[in-house]
Protein backbone atom coordinates (compact mmCIF):
# COMPACT_ATOMS: atom_id res chain seq x y z
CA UNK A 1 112.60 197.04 86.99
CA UNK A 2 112.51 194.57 84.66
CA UNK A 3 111.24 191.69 86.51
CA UNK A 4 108.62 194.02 87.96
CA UNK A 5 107.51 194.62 84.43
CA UNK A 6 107.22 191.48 83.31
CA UNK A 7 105.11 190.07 86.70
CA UNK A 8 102.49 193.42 85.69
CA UNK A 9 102.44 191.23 82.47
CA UNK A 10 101.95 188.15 83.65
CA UNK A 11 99.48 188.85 86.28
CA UNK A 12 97.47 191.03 83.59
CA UNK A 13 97.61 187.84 81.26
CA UNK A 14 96.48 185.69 84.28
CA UNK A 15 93.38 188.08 84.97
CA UNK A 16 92.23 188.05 81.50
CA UNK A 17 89.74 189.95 80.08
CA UNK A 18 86.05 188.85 79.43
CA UNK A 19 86.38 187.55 75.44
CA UNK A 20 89.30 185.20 77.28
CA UNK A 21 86.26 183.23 79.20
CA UNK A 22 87.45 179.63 78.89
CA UNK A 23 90.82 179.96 78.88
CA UNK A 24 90.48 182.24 82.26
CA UNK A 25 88.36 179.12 83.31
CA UNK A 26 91.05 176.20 82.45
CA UNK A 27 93.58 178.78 84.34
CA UNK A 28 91.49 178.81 87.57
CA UNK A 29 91.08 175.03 87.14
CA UNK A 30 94.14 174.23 87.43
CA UNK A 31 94.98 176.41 91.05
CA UNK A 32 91.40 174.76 91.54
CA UNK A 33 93.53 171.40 90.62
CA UNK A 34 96.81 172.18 92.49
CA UNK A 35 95.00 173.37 95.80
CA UNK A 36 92.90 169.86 95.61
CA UNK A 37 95.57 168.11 95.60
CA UNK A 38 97.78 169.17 98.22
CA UNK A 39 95.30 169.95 100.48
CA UNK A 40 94.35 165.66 100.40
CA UNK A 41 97.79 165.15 100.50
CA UNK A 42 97.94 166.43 103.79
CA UNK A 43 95.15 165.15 104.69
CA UNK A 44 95.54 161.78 103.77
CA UNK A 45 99.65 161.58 104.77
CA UNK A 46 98.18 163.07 107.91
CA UNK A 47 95.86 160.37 108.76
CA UNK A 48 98.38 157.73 107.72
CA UNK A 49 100.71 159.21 110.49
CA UNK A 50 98.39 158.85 113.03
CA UNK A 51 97.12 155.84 112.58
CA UNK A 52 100.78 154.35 112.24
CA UNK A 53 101.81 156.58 115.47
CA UNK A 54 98.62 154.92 116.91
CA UNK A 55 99.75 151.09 116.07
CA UNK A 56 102.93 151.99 117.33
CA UNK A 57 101.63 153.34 120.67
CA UNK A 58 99.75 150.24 121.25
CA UNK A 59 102.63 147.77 120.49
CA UNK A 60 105.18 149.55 122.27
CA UNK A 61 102.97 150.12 125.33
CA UNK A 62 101.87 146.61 125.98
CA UNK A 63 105.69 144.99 124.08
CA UNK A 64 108.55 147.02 126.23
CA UNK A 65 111.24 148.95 123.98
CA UNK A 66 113.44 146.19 124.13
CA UNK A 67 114.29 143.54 125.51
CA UNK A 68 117.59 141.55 126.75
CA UNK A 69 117.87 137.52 126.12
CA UNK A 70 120.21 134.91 125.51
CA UNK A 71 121.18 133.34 122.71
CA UNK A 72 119.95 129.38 121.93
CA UNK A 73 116.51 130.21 124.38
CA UNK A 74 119.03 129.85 127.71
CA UNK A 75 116.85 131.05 130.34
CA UNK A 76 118.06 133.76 132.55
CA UNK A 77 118.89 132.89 136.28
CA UNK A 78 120.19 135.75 138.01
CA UNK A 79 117.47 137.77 136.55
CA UNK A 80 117.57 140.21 139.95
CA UNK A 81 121.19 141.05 139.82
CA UNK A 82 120.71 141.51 136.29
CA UNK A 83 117.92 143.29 136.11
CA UNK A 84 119.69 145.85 138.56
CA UNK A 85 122.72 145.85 136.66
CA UNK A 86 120.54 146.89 133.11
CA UNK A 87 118.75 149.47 135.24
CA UNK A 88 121.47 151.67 135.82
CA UNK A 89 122.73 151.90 132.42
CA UNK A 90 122.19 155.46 130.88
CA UNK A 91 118.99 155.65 128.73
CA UNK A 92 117.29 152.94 130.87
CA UNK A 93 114.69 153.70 132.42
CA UNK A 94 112.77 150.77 133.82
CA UNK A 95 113.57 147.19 133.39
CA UNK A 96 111.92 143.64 134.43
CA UNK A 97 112.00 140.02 133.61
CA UNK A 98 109.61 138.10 131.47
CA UNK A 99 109.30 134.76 130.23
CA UNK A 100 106.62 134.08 127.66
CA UNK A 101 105.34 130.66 126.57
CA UNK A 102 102.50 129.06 124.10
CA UNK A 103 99.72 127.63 126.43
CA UNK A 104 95.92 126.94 126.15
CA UNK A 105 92.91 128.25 128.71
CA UNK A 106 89.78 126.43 129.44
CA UNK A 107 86.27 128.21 131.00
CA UNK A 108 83.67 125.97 131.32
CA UNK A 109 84.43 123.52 128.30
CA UNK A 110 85.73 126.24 126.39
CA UNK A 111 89.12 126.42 125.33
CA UNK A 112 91.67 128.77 123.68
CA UNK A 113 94.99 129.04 122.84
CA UNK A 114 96.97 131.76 124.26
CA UNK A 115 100.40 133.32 124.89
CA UNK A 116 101.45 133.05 128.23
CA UNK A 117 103.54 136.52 129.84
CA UNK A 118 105.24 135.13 133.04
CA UNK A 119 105.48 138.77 134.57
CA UNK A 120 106.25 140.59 137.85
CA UNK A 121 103.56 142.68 138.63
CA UNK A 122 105.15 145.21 140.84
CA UNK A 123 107.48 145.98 137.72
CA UNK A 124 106.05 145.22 134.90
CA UNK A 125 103.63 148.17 135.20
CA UNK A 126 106.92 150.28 135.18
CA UNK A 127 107.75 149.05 131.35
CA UNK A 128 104.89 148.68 129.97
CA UNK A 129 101.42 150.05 130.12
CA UNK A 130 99.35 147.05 130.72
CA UNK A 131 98.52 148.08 134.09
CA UNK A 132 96.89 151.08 132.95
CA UNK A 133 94.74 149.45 130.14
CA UNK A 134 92.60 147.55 132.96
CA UNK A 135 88.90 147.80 132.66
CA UNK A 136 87.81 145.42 135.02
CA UNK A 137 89.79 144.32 138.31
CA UNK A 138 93.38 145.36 138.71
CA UNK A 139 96.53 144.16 137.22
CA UNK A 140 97.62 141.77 140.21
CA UNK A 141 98.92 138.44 139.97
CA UNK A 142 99.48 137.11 143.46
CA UNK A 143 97.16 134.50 145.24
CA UNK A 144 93.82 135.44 145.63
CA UNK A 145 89.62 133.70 146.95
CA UNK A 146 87.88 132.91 143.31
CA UNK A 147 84.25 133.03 143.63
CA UNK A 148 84.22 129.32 144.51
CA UNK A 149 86.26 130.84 147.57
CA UNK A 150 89.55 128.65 147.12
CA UNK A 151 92.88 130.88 147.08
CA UNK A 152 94.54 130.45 143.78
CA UNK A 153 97.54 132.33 141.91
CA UNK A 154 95.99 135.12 140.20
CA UNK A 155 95.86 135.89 136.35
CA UNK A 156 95.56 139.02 134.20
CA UNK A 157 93.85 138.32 130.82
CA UNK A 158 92.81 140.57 127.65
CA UNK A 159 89.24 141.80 127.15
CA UNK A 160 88.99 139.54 124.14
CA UNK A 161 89.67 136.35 125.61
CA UNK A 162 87.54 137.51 128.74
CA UNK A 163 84.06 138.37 126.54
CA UNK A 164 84.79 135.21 124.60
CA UNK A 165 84.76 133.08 127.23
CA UNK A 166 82.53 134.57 129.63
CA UNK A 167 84.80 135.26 132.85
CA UNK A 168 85.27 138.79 134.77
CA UNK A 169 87.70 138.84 137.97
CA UNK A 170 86.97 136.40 140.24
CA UNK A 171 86.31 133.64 137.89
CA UNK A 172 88.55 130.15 137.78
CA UNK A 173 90.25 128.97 134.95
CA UNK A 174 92.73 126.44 133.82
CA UNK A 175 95.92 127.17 132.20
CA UNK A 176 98.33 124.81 130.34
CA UNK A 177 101.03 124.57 128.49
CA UNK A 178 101.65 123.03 124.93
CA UNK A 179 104.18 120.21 125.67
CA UNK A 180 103.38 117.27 127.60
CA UNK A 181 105.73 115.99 130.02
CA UNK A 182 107.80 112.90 129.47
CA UNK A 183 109.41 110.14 131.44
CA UNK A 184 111.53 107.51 130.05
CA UNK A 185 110.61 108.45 126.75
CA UNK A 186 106.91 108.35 127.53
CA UNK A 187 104.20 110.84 127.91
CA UNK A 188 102.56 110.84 131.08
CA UNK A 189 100.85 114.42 131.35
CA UNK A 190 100.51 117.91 130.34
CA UNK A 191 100.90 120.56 133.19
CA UNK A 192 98.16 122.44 134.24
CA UNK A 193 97.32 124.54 136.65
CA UNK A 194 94.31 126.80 138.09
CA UNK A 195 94.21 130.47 138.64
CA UNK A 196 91.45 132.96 139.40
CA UNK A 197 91.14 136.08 137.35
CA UNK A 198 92.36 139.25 138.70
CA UNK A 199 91.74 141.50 136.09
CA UNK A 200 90.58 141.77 132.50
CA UNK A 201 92.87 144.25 130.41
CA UNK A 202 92.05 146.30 127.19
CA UNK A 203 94.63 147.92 124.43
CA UNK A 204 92.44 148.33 121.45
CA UNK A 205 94.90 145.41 119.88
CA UNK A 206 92.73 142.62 118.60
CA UNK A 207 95.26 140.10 118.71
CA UNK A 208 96.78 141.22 122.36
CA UNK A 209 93.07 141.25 123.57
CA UNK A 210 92.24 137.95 122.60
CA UNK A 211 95.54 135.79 123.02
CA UNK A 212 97.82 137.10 125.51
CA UNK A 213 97.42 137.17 129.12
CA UNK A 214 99.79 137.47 132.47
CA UNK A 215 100.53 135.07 135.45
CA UNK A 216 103.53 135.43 137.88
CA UNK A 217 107.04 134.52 137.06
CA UNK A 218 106.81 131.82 139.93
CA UNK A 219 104.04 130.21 138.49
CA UNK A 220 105.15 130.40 135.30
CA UNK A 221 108.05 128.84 135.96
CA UNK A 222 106.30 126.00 137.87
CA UNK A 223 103.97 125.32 135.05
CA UNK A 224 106.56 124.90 132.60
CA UNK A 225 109.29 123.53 135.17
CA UNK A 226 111.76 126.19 133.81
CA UNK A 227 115.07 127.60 136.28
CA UNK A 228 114.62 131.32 135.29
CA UNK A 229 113.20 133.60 132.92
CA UNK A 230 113.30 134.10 129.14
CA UNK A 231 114.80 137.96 129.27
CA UNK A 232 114.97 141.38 130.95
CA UNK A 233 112.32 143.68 129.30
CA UNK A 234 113.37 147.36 129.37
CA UNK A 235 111.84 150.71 128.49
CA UNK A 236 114.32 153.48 127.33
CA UNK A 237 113.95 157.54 127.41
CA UNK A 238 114.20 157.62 123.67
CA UNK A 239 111.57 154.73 122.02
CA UNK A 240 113.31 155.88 118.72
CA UNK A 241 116.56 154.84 120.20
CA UNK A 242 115.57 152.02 121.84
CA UNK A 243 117.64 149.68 119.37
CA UNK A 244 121.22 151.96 120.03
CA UNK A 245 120.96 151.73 124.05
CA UNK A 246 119.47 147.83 123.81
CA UNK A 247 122.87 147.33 122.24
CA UNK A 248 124.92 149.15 124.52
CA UNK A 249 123.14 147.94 127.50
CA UNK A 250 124.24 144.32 125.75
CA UNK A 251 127.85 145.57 125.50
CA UNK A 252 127.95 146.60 128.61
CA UNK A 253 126.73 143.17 129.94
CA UNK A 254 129.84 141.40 128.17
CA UNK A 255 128.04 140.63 124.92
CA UNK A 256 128.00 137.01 124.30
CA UNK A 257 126.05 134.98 125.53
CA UNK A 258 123.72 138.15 125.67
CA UNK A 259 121.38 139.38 122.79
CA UNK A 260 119.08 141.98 122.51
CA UNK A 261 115.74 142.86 120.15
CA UNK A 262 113.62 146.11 120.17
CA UNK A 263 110.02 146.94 119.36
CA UNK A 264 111.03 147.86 115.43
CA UNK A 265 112.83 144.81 114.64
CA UNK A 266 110.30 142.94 116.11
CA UNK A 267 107.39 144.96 113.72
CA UNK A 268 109.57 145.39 110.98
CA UNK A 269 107.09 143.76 108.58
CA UNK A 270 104.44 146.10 109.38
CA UNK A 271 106.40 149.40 110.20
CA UNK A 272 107.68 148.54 106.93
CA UNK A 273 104.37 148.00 105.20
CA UNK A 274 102.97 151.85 106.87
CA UNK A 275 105.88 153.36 105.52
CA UNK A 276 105.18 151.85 101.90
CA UNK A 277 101.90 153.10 102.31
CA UNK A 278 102.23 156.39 103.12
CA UNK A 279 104.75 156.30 100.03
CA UNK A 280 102.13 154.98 97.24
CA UNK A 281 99.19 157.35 98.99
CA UNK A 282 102.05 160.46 98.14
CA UNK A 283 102.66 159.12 94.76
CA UNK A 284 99.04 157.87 93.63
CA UNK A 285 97.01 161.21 95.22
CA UNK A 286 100.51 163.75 93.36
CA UNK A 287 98.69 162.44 90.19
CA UNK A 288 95.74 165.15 90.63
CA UNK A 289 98.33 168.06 91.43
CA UNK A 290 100.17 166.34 87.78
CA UNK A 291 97.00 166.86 85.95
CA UNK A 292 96.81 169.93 87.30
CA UNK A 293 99.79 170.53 85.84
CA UNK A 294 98.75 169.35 82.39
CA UNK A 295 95.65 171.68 82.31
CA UNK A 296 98.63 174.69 83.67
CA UNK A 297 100.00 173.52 79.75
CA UNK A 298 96.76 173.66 78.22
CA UNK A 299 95.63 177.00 79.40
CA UNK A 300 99.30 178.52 79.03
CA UNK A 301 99.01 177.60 75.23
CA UNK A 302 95.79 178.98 74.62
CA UNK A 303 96.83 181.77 76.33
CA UNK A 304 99.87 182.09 73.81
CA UNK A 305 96.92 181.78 70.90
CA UNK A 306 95.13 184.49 72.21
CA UNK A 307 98.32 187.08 72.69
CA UNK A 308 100.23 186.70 69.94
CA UNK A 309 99.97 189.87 68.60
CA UNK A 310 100.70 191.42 72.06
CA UNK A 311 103.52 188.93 72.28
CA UNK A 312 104.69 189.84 68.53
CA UNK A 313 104.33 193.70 69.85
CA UNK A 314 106.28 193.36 72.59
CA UNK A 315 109.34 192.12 71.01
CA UNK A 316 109.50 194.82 68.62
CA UNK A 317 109.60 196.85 71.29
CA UNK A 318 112.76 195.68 72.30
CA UNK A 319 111.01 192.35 74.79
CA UNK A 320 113.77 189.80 74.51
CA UNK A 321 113.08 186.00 73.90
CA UNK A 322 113.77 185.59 77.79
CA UNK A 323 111.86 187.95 79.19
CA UNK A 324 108.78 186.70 76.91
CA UNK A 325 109.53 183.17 78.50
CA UNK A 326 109.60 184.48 82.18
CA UNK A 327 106.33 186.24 81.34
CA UNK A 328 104.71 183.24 81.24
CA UNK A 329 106.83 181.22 83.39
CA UNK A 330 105.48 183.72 86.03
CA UNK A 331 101.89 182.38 84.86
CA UNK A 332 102.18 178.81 86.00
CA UNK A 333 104.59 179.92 88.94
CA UNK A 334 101.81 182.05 90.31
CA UNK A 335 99.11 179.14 89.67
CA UNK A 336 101.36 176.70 91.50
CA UNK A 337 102.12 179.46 94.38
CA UNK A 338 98.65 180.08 94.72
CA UNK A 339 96.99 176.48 94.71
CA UNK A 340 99.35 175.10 97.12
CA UNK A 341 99.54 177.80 99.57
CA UNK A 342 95.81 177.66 100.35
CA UNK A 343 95.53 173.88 99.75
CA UNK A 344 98.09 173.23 102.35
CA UNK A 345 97.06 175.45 104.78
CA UNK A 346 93.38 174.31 104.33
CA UNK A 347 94.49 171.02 104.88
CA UNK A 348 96.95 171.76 108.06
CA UNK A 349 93.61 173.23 109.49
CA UNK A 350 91.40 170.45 108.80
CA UNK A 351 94.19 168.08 110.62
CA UNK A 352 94.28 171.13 113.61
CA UNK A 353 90.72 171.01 114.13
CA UNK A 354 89.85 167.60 113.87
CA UNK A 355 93.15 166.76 116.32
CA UNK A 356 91.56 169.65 118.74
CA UNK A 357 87.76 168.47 118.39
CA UNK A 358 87.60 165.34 116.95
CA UNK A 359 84.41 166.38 114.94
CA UNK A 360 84.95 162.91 112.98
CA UNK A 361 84.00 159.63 115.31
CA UNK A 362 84.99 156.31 114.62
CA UNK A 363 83.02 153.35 116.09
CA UNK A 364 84.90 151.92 118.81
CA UNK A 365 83.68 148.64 118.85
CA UNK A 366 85.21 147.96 115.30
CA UNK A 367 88.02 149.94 115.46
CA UNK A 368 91.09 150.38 118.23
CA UNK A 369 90.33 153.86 118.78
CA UNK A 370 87.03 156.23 119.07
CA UNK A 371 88.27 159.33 116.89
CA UNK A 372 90.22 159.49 113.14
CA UNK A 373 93.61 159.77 114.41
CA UNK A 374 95.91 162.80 112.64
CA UNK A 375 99.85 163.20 113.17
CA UNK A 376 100.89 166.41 110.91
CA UNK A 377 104.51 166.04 109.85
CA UNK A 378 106.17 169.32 108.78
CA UNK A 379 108.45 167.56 106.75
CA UNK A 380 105.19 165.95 105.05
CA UNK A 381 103.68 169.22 104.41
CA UNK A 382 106.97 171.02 103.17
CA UNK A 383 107.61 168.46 100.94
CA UNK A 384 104.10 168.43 99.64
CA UNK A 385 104.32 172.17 99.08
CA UNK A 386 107.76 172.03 97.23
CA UNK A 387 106.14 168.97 94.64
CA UNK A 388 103.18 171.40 94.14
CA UNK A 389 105.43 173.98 92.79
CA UNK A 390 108.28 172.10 91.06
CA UNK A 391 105.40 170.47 89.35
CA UNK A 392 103.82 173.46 88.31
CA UNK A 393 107.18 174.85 87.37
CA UNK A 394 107.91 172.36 85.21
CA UNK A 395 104.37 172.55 83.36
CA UNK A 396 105.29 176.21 82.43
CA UNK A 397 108.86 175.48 80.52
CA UNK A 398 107.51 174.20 76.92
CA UNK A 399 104.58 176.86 76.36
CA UNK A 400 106.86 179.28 77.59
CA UNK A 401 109.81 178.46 75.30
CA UNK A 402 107.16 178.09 72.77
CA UNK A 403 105.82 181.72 73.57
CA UNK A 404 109.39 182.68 73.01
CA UNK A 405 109.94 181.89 69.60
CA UNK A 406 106.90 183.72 68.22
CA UNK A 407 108.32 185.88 65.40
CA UNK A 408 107.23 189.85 65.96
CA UNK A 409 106.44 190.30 62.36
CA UNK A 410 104.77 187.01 61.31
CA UNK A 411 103.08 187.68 64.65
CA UNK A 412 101.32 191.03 63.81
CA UNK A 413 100.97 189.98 60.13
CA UNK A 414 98.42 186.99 61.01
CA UNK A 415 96.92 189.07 63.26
């Protein structure tokens, strides 16, 4: 009954009567304040979700979860049996060999540098999602008629590389590796070789468009006279767990001489940077729901100003020093409760509709994607909605003690 009582209170303080004009203002200004805030908190963590799940996407589409190597750069030679044996580990899904190599291209006088994915086309497409990124062509790497109608081993390259150069499928160009080959200490030539363009790929990665591209194992391993492939790519039923079954497919392989990487050790850098980020956006955009909280301090003390005779009349009717606190404890709580509830669920349905519609474009020629990307996290938006409040809370504890300590009699004397 009590409680009850002193909520009437509260909420009769928080409506304020006409003569109360800007302090009723500063009150709404700061639920104005706390509802701003969270409601671009969400927003903004949203977006910074998306995006990263975007990135990720990308690299883990075109990278494999993991992959399986050995240690000092051995090449693998029983990649078959191997590949076999990783496959029907739990976890695993898919699995194929790679090797990958620095190189160079040349089109027509012009030349770039790219990284070279020896690949097996009818199982790489299983691990990775290169095969469905291709715009022009098809992702096949097996002998083919260029348009100068000579039968050459085919090659897959990025969109990048492709516009840069001036090629589309069909097209001849000349692949070669970095190190020139030696005999008796001498250097005699650097291999080469010719292949005709299969098909141009696109993942909305800059640096995958423009620098990798994809030519058989077989002729990978002839341009770079290699016995074998670098690893055994695989792609897992959990990407989150990728690292945990890379490891136990290792262990189950013996261990040494056999390593393993997956996709977030090999981004930890910039995984590391996204989650940084979304950590300064929570901390730099909490600073409008903290001067929120500042003008919750402000208004609460005028408010004390303007009702200290009620204050000093309520105590001598028997109000105790806590209940006068809780009074306007239930002031700021009420602010808080009210700001965040409506800026967080305005800001859950912005995310919602722009995720559903996609009412905001982005231009796809400059960025990887056509739409703002937005990835709500409930933990995100909980944790948004508790800061709101503790904040809020905490902006009610001084003016409220303060409110407390009001002497009845000196009280109705001044008044």
């Amino acid at each position: 009954m009590a409680r009850s009582m002193e909520l009437f209170v509260a909420m009769r303080y928080l409506r304020g009567k006409r003569r109360m004009g800007f302090a009723s203002f500063i009150t709404w200004t700061s639920a104005a304040g706390v509802f701003l805030g969270a409601l671009v908190l969400v927003v903004a963590l949203s977006l910074a979700n998306g995006f990263e799940k975007e990135v990720r996407d990308r690299i883990v589409g075109i990278t494999a979860h993991a992959k399986i190597l050995q240690y000092y750069s051995r090449p693998i030679v029983n990649y078959d049996s191997l590949r076999l044996r990783i496959i029907k580990y739990p976890g695993v899904v898919a699995a194929t060999p790679y090797i990958m190599e620095k190189g160079g291209i040349e089109y027509e006088s012009v030349k770039e540098g790219v990284m070279i994915m020896g690949a097996a086309a009818a199982t790489e497409t299983t691990v990775t999602e290169v095969g469905q990124k291709i715009t022009f062509g098809k992702f096949a790497l097996d002998s083919a008629l260029s348009n100068k109608n000579r039968k050459l081993p085919g090659i897959v390259i990025g969109i990048g590389m492709a516009d840069k150069m001036g090629v589309r499928p069909g097209a001849e160009v000349v692949v070669g590796g970095l190190t020139a080959e030696a005999a008796d200490g001498e250097i005699t030539s650097i291999p080469m070789a010719r292949f005709v363009v299969r098909g141009i790929f696109e993942t909305g990665m800059y640096e995958y468009d423009l620098n990798l591209v994809y030519i058989s194992i077989k002729s990978c391993e002839a341009l770079f006279s290699m016995n074998g492939v670098e690893g055994i790519a695989i792609k897992t039923n959990d990407m989150f767990r990728a690292d945990a079954i890379a490891h136990a497919v290792k262990d189950s392989l013996g261990g040494y001489p056999y390593r393993c990487i997956d996709w977030k050790s090999q981004n930890k850098s910039l995984f590391d940077w996204m989650r940084l980020e979304r950590f300064v956006i929570f901390i730099v955009i909490s600073l409008i729901i903290l001067v929120a909280g500042f003008n919750i301090v402000s208004s609460l003390v005028m408010m004390i100003v303007e009702k200290r005779r009620e204050i000093g009349i309520l105590m001598s009717m028997g109000a105790t020093s806590g209940a006068i606190m809780r009074i306007f404890m239930f002031n700021g709580v009420v602010i808080g409760i009210l700001g965040s509830t409506l800026g967080v669920a305005a800001g859950v349905l912005l995310c919602l509709l722009q995720y559903h519609y996609k009412f905001i474009p982005l231009p796809g020629d400059i960025y990887f994607i056509d739409r703002l990307p937005v990835l709500i996290r409930w933990a995100d938006v909980i944790a948004i909605y508790v800061t709101s409040n503790v904040i809020c809370f905490l902006a009610t504890l001084y003016p409220a003690w303060s409110a407390s300590r009001v002497l009845p009699a000196e009280s109705i004397r001044i008044e």
